[in-house]
PDB file of N, CA and C in Angstrom:
ATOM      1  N   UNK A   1      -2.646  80.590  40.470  1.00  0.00           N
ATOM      2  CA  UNK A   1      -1.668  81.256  39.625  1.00  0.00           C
ATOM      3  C   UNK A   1      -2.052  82.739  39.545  1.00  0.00           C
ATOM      4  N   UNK A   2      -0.879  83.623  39.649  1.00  0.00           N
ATOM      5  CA  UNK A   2      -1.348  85.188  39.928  1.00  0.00           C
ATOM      6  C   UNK A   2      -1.957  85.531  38.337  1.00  0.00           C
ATOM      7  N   UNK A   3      -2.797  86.443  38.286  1.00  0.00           N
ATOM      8  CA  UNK A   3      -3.415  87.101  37.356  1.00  0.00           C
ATOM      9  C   UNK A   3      -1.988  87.805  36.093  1.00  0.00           C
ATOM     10  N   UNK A   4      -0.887  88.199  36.419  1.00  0.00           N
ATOM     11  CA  UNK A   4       0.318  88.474  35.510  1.00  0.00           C
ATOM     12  C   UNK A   4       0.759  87.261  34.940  1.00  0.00           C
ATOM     13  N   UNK A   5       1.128  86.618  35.613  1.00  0.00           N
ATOM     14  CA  UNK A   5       1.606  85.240  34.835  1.00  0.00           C
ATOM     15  C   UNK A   5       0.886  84.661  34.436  1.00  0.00           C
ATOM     16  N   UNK A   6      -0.571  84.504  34.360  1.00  0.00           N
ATOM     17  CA  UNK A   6      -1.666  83.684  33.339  1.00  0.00           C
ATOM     18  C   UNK A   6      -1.757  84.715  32.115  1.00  0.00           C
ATOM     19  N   UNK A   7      -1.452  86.112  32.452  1.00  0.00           N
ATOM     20  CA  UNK A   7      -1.514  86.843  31.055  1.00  0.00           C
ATOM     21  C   UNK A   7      -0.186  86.772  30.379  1.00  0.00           C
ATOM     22  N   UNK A   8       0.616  85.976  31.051  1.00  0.00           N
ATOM     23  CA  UNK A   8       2.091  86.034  30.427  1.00  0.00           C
ATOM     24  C   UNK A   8       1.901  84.885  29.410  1.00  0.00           C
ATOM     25  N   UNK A   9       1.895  83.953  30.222  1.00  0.00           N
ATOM     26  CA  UNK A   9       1.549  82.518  29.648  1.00  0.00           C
ATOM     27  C   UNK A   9       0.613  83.274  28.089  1.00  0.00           C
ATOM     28  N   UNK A  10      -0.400  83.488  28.385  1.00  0.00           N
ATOM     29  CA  UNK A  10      -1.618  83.563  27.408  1.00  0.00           C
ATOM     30  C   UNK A  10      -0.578  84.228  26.473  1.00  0.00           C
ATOM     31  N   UNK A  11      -0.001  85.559  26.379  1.00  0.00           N
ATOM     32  CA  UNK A  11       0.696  86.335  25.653  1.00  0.00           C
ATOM     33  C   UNK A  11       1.483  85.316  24.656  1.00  0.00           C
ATOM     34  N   UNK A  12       2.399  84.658  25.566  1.00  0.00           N
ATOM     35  CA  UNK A  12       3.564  83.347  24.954  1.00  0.00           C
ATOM     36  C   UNK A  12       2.835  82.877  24.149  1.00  0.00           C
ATOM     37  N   UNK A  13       1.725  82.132  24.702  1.00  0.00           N
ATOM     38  CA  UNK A  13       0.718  80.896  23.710  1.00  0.00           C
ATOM     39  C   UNK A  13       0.560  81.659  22.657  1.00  0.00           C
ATOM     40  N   UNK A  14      -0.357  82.345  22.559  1.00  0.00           N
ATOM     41  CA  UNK A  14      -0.801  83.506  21.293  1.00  0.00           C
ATOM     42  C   UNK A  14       0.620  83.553  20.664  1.00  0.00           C
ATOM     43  N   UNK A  15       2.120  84.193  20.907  1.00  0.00           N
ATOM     44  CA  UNK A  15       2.793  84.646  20.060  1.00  0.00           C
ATOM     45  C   UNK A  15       3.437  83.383  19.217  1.00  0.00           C
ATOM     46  N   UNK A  16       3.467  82.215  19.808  1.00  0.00           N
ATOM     47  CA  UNK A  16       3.902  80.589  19.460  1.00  0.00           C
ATOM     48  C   UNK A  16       3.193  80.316  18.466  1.00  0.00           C
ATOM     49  N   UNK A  17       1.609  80.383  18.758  1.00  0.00           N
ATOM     50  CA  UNK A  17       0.648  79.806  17.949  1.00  0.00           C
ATOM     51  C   UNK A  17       0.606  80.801  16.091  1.00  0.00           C
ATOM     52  N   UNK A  18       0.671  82.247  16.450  1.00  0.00           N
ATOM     53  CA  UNK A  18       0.520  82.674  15.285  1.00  0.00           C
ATOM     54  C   UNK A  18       1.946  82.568  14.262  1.00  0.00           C
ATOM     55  N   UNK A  19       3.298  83.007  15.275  1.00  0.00           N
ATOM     56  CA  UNK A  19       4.510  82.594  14.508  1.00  0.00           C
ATOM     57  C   UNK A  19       4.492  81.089  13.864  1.00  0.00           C
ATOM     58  N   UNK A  20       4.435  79.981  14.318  1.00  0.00           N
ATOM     59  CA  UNK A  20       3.579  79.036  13.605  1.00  0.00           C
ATOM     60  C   UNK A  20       3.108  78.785  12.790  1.00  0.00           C
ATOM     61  N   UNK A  21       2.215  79.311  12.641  1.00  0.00           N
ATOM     62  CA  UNK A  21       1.102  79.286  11.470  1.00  0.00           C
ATOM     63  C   UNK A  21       1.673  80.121   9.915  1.00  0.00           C
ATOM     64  N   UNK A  22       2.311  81.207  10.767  1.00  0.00           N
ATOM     65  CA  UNK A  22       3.177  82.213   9.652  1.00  0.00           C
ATOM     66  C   UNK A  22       3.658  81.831   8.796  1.00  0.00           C
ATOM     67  N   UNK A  23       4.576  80.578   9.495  1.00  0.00           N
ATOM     68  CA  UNK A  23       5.540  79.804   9.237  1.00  0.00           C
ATOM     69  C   UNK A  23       5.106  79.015   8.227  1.00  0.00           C
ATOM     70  N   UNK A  24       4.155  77.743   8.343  1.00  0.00           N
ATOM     71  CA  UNK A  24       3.234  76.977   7.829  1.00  0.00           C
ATOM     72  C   UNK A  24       2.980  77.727   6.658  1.00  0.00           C
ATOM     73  N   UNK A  25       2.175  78.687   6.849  1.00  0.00           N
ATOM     74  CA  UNK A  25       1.839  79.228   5.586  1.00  0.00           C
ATOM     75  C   UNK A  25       2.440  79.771   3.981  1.00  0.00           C
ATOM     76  N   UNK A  26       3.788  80.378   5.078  1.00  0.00           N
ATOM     77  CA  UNK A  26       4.877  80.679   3.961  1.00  0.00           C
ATOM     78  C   UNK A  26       5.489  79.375   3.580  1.00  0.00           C
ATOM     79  N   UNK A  27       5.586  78.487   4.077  1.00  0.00           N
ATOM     80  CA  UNK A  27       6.470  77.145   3.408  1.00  0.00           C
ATOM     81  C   UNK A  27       5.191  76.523   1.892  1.00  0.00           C
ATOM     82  N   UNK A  28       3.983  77.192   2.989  1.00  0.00           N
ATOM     83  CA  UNK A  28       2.973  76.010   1.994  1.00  0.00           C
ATOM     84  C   UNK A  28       2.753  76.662   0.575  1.00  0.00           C
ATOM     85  N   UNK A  29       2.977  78.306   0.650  1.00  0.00           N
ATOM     86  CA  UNK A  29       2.781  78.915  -0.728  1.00  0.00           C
ATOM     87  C   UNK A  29       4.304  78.868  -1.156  1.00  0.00           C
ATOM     88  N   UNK A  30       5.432  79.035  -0.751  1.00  0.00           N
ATOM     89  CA  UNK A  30       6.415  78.558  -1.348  1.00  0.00           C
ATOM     90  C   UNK A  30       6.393  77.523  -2.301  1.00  0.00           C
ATOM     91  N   UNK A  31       5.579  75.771  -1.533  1.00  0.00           N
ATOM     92  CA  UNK A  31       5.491  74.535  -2.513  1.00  0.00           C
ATOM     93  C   UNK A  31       4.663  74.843  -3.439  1.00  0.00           C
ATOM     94  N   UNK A  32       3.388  75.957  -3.145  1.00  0.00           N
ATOM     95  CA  UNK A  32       2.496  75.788  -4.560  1.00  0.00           C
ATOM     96  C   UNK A  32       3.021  77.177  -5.507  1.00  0.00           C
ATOM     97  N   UNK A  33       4.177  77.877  -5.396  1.00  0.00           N
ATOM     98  CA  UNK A  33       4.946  78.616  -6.304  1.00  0.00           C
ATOM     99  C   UNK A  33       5.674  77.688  -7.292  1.00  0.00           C
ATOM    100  N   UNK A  34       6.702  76.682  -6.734  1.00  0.00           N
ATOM    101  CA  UNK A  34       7.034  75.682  -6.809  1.00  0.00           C
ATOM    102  C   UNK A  34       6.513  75.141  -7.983  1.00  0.00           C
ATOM    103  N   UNK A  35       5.341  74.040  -7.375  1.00  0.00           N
ATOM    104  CA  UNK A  35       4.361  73.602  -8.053  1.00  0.00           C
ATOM    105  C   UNK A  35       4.811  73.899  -9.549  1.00  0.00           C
ATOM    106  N   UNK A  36       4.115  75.223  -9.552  1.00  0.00           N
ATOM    107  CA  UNK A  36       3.243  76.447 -10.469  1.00  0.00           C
ATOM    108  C   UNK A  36       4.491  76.217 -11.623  1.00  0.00           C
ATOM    109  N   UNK A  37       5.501  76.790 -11.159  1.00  0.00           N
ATOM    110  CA  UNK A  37       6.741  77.033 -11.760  1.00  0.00           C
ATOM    111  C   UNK A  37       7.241  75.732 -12.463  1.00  0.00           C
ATOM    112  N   UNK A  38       7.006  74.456 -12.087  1.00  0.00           N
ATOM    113  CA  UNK A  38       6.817  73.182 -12.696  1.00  0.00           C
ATOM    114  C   UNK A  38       6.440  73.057 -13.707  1.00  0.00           C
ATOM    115  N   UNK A  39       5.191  73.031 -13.382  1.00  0.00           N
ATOM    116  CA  UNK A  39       4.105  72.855 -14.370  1.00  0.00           C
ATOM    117  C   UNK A  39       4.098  73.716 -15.678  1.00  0.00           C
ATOM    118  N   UNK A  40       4.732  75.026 -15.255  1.00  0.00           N
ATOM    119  CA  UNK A  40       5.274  75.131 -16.254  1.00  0.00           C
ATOM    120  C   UNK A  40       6.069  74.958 -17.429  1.00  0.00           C
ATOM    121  N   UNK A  41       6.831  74.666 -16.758  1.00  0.00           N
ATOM    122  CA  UNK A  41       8.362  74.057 -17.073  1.00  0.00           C
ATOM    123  C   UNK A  41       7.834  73.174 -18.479  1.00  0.00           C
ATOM    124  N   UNK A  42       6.566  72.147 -17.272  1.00  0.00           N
ATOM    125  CA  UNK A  42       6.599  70.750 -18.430  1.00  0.00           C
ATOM    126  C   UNK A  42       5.700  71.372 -19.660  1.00  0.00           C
ATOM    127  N   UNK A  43       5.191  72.294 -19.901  1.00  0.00           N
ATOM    128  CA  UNK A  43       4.390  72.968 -21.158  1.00  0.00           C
ATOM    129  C   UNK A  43       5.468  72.989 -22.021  1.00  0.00           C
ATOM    130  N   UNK A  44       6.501  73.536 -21.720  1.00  0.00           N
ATOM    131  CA  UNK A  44       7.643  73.650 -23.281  1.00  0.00           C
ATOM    132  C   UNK A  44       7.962  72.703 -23.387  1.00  0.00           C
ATOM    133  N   UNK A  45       8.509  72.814 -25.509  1.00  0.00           N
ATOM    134  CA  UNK A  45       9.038  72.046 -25.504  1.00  0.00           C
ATOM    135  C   UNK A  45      10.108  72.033 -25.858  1.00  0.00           C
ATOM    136  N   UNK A  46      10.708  71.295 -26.423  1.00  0.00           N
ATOM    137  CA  UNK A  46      12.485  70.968 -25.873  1.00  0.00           C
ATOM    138  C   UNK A  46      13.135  72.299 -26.648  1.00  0.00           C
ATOM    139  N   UNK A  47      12.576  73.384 -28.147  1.00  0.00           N
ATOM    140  CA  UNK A  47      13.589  74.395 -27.919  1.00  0.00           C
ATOM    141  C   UNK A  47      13.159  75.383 -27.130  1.00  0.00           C
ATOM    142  N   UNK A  48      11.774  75.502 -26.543  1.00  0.00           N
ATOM    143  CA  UNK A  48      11.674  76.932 -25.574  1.00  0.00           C
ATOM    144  C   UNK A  48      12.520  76.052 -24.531  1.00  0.00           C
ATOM    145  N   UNK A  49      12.500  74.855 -24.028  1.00  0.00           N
ATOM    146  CA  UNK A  49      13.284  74.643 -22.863  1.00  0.00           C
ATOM    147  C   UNK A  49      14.548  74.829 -22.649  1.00  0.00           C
ATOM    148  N   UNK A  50      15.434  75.004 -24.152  1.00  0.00           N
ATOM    149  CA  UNK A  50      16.816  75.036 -24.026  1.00  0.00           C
ATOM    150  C   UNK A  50      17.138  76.427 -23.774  1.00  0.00           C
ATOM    151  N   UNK A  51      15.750  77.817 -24.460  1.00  0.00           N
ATOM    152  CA  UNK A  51      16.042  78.734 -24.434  1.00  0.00           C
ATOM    153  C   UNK A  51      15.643  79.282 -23.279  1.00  0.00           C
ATOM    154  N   UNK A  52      14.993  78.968 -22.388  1.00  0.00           N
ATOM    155  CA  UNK A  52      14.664  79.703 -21.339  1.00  0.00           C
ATOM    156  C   UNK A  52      14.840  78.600 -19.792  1.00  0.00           C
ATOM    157  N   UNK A  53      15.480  77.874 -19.634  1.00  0.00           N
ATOM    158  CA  UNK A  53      15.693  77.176 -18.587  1.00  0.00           C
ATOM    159  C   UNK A  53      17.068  76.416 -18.569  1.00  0.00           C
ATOM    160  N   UNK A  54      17.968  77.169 -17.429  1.00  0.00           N
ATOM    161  CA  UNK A  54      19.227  76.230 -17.478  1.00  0.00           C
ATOM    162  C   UNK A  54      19.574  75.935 -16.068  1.00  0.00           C
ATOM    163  N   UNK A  55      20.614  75.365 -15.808  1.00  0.00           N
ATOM    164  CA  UNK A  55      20.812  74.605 -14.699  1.00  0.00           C
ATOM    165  C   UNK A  55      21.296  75.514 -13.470  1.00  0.00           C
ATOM    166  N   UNK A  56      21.175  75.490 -12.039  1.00  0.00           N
ATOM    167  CA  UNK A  56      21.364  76.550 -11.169  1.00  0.00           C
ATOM    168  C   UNK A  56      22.642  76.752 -10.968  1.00  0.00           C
ATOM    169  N   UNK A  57      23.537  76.018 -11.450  1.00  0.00           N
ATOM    170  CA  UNK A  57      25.178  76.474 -11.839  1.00  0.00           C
ATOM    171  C   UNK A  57      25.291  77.113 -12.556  1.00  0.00           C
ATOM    172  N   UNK A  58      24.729  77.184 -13.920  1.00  0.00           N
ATOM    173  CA  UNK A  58      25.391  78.042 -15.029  1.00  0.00           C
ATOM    174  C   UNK A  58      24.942  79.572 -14.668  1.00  0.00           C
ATOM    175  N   UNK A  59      26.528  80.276 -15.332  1.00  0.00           N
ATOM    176  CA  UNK A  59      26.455  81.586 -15.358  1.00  0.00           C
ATOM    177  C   UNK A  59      25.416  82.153 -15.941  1.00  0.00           C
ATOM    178  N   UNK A  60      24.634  81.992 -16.853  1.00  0.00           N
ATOM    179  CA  UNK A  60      23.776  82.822 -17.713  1.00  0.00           C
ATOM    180  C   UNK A  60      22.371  82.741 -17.405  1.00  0.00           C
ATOM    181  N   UNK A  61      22.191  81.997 -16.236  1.00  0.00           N
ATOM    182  CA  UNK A  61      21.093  82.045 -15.295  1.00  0.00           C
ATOM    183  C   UNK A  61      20.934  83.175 -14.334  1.00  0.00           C
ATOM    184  N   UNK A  62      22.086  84.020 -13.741  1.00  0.00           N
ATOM    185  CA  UNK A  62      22.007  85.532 -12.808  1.00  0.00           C
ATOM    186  C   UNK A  62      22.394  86.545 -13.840  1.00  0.00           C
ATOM    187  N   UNK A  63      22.458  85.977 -15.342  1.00  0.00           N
ATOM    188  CA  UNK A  63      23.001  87.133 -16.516  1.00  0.00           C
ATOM    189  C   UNK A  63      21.387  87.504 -17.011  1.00  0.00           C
ATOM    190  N   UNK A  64      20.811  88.277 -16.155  1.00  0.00           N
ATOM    191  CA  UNK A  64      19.186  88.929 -16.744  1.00  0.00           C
ATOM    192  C   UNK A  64      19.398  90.355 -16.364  1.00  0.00           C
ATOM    193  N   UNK A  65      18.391  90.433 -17.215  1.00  0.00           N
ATOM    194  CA  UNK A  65      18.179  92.518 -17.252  1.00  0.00           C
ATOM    195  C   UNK A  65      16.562  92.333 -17.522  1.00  0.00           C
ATOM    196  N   UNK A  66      15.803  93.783 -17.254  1.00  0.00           N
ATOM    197  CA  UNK A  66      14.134  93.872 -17.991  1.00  0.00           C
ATOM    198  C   UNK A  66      14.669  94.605 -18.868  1.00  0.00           C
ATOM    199  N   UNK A  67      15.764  94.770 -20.110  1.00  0.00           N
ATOM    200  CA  UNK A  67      15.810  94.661 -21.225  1.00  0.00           C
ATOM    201  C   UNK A  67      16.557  93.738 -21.599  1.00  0.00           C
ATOM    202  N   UNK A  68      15.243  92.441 -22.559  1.00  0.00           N
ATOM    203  CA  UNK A  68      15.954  91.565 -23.096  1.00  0.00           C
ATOM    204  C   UNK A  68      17.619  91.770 -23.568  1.00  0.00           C
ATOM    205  N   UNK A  69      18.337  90.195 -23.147  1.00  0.00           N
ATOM    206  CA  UNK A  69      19.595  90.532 -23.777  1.00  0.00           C
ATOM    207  C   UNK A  69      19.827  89.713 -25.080  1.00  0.00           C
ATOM    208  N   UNK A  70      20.996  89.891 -25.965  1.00  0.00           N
ATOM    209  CA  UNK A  70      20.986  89.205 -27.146  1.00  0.00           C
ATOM    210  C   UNK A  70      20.729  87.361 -26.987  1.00  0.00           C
ATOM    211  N   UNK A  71      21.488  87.256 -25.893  1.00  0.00           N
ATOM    212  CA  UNK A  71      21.776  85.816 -25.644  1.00  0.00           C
ATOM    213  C   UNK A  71      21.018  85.059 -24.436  1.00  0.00           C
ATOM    214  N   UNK A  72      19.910  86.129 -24.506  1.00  0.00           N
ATOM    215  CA  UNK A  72      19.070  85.362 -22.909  1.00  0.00           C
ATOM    216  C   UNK A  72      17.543  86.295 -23.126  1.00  0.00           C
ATOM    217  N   UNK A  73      17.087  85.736 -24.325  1.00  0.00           N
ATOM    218  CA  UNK A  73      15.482  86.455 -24.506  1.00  0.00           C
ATOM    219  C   UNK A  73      14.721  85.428 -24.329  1.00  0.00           C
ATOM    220  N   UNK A  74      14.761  84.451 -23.825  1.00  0.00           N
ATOM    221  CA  UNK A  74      14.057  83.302 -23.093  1.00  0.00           C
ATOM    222  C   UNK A  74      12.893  83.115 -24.124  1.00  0.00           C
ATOM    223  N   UNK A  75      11.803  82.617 -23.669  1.00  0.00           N
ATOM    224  CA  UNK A  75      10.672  81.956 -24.485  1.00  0.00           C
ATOM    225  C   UNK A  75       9.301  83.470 -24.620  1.00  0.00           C
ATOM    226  N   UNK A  76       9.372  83.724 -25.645  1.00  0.00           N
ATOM    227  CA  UNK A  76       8.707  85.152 -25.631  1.00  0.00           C
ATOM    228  C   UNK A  76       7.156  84.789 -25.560  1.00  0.00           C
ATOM    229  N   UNK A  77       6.604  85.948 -24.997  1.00  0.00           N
ATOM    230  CA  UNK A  77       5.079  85.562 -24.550  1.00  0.00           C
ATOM    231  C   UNK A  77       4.043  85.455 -26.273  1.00  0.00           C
ATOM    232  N   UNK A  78       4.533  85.647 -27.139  1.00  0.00           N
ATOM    233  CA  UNK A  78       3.927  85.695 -28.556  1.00  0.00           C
ATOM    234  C   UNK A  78       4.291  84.156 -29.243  1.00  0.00           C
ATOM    235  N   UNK A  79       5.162  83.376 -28.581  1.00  0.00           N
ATOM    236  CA  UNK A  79       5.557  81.976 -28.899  1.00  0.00           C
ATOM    237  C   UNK A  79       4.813  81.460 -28.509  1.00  0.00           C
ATOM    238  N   UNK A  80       4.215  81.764 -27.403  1.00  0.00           N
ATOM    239  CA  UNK A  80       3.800  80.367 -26.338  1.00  0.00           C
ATOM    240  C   UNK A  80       2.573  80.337 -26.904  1.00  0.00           C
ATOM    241  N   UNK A  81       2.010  78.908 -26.159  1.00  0.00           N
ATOM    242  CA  UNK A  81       0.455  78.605 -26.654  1.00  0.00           C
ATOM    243  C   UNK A  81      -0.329  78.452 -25.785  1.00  0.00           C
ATOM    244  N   UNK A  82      -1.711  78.812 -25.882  1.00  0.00           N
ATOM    245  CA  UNK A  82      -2.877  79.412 -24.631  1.00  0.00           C
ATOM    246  C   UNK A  82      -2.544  79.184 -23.308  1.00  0.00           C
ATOM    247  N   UNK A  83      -2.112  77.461 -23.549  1.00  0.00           N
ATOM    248  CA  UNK A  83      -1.595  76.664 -22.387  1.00  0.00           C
ATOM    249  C   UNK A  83      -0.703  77.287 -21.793  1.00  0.00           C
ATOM    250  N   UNK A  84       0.509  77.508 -21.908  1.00  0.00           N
ATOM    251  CA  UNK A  84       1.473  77.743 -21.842  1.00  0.00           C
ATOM    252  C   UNK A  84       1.804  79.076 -21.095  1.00  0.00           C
ATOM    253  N   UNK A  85       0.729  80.499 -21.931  1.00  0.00           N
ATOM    254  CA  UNK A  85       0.710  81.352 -21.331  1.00  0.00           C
ATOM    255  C   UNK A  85      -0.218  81.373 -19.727  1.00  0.00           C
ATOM    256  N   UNK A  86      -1.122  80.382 -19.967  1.00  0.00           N
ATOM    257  CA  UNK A  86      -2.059  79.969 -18.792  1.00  0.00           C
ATOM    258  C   UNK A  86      -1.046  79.644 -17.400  1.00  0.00           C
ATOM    259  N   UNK A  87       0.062  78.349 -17.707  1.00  0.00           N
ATOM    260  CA  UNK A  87       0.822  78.306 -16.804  1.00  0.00           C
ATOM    261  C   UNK A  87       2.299  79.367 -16.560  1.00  0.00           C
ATOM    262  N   UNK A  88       2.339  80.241 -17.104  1.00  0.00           N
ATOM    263  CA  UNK A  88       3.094  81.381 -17.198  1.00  0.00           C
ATOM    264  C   UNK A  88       3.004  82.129 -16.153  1.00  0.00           C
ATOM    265  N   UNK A  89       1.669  83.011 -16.047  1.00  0.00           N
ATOM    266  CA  UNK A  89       0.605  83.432 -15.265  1.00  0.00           C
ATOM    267  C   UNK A  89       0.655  83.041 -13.884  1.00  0.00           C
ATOM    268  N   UNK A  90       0.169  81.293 -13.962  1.00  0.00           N
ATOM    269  CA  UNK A  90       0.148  80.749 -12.702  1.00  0.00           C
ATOM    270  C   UNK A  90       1.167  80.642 -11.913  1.00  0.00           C
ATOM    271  N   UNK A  91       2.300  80.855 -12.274  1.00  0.00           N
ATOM    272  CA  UNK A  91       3.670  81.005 -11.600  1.00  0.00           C
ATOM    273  C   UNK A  91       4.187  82.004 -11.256  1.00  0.00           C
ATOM    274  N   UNK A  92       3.403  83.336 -11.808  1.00  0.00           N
ATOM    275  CA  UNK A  92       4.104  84.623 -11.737  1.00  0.00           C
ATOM    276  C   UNK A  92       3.369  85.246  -9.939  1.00  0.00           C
ATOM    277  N   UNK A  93       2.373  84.669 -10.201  1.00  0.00           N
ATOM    278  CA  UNK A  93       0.897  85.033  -8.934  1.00  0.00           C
ATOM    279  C   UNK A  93       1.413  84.243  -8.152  1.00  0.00           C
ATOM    280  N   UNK A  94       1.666  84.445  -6.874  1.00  0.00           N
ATOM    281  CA  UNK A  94       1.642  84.170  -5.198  1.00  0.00           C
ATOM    282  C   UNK A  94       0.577  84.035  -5.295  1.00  0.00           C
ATOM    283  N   UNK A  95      -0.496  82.649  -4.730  1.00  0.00           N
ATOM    284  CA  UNK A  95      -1.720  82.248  -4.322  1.00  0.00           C
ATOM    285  C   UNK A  95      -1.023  81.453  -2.613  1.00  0.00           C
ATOM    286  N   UNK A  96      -2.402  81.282  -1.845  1.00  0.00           N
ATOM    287  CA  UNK A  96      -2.408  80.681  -0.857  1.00  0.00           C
ATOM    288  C   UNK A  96      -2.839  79.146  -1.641  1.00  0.00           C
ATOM    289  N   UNK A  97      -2.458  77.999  -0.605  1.00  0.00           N
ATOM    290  CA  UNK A  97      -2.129  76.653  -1.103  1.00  0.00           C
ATOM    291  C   UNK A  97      -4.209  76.408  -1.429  1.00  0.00           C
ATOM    292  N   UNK A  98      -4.930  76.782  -0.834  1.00  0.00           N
ATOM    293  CA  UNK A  98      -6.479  76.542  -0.872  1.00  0.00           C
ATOM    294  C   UNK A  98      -6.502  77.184  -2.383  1.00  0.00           C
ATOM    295  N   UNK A  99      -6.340  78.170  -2.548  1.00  0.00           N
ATOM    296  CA  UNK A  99      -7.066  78.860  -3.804  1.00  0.00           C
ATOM    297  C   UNK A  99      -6.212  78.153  -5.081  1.00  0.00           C
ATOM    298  N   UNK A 100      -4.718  77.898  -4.993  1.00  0.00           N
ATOM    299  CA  UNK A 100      -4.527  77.458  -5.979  1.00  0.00           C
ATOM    300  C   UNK A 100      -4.654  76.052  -6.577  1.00  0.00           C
ATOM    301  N   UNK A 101      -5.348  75.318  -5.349  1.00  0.00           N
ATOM    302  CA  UNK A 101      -5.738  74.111  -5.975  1.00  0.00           C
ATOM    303  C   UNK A 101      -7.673  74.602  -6.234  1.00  0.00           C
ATOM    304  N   UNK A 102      -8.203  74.922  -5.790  1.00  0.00           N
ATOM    305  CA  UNK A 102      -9.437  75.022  -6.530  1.00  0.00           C
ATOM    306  C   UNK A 102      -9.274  76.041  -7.687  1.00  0.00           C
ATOM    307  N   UNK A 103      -8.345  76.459  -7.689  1.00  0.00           N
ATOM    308  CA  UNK A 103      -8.899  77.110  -9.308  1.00  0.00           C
ATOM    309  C   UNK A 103      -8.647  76.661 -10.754  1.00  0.00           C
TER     310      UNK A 103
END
């Protein structure tokens, strides 16, 4: 096999193998965002849940601003409890899938 086409080949392999992995990686911190964002979820209880979590149909879910609005000030960080702000945190941070299970 000529010396160009084994570096072609090699080139291909290499660009397969790392797009790949790219790939892999972003799906796998996607699930532990996911996760994160769960686990949150299950810390409240049923009135922070009514006030800060609604269904991906309703309108008043794309009705946000970073100045609170009258009718969508969600679960304020002075409500929550240690826990709570703990999994707050953990959802806000992009981790790789290794670090966020050992920590």
């Amino acid at each position: 096999m000529p010396i160009r086409l084994r570096l072609f080949v090699a080139a291909i392999t290499a660009l397969m193998l790392t797009t790949g992995w790219s790939l892999y990686r972003e799906v796998s911190i996607g699930e532990s965002m996911s996760a994160a964002g769960k686990a949150y979820i299950d810390t409240l209880d049923g009135k922070q849940r009514r006030s800060g979590h609604w269904k991906y149909d309703d309108e008043r879910r794309v009705g946000w601003h970073f100045v609170p609005k009258d009718k969508r000030k969600g679960v304020e960080i002075k409500q929550m409890t240690p826990e709570q702000r703990e999994a707050r945190t953990s959802c806000c941070v992009p981790r790789s899938p290794k670090r966020a299970t050992t920590r």
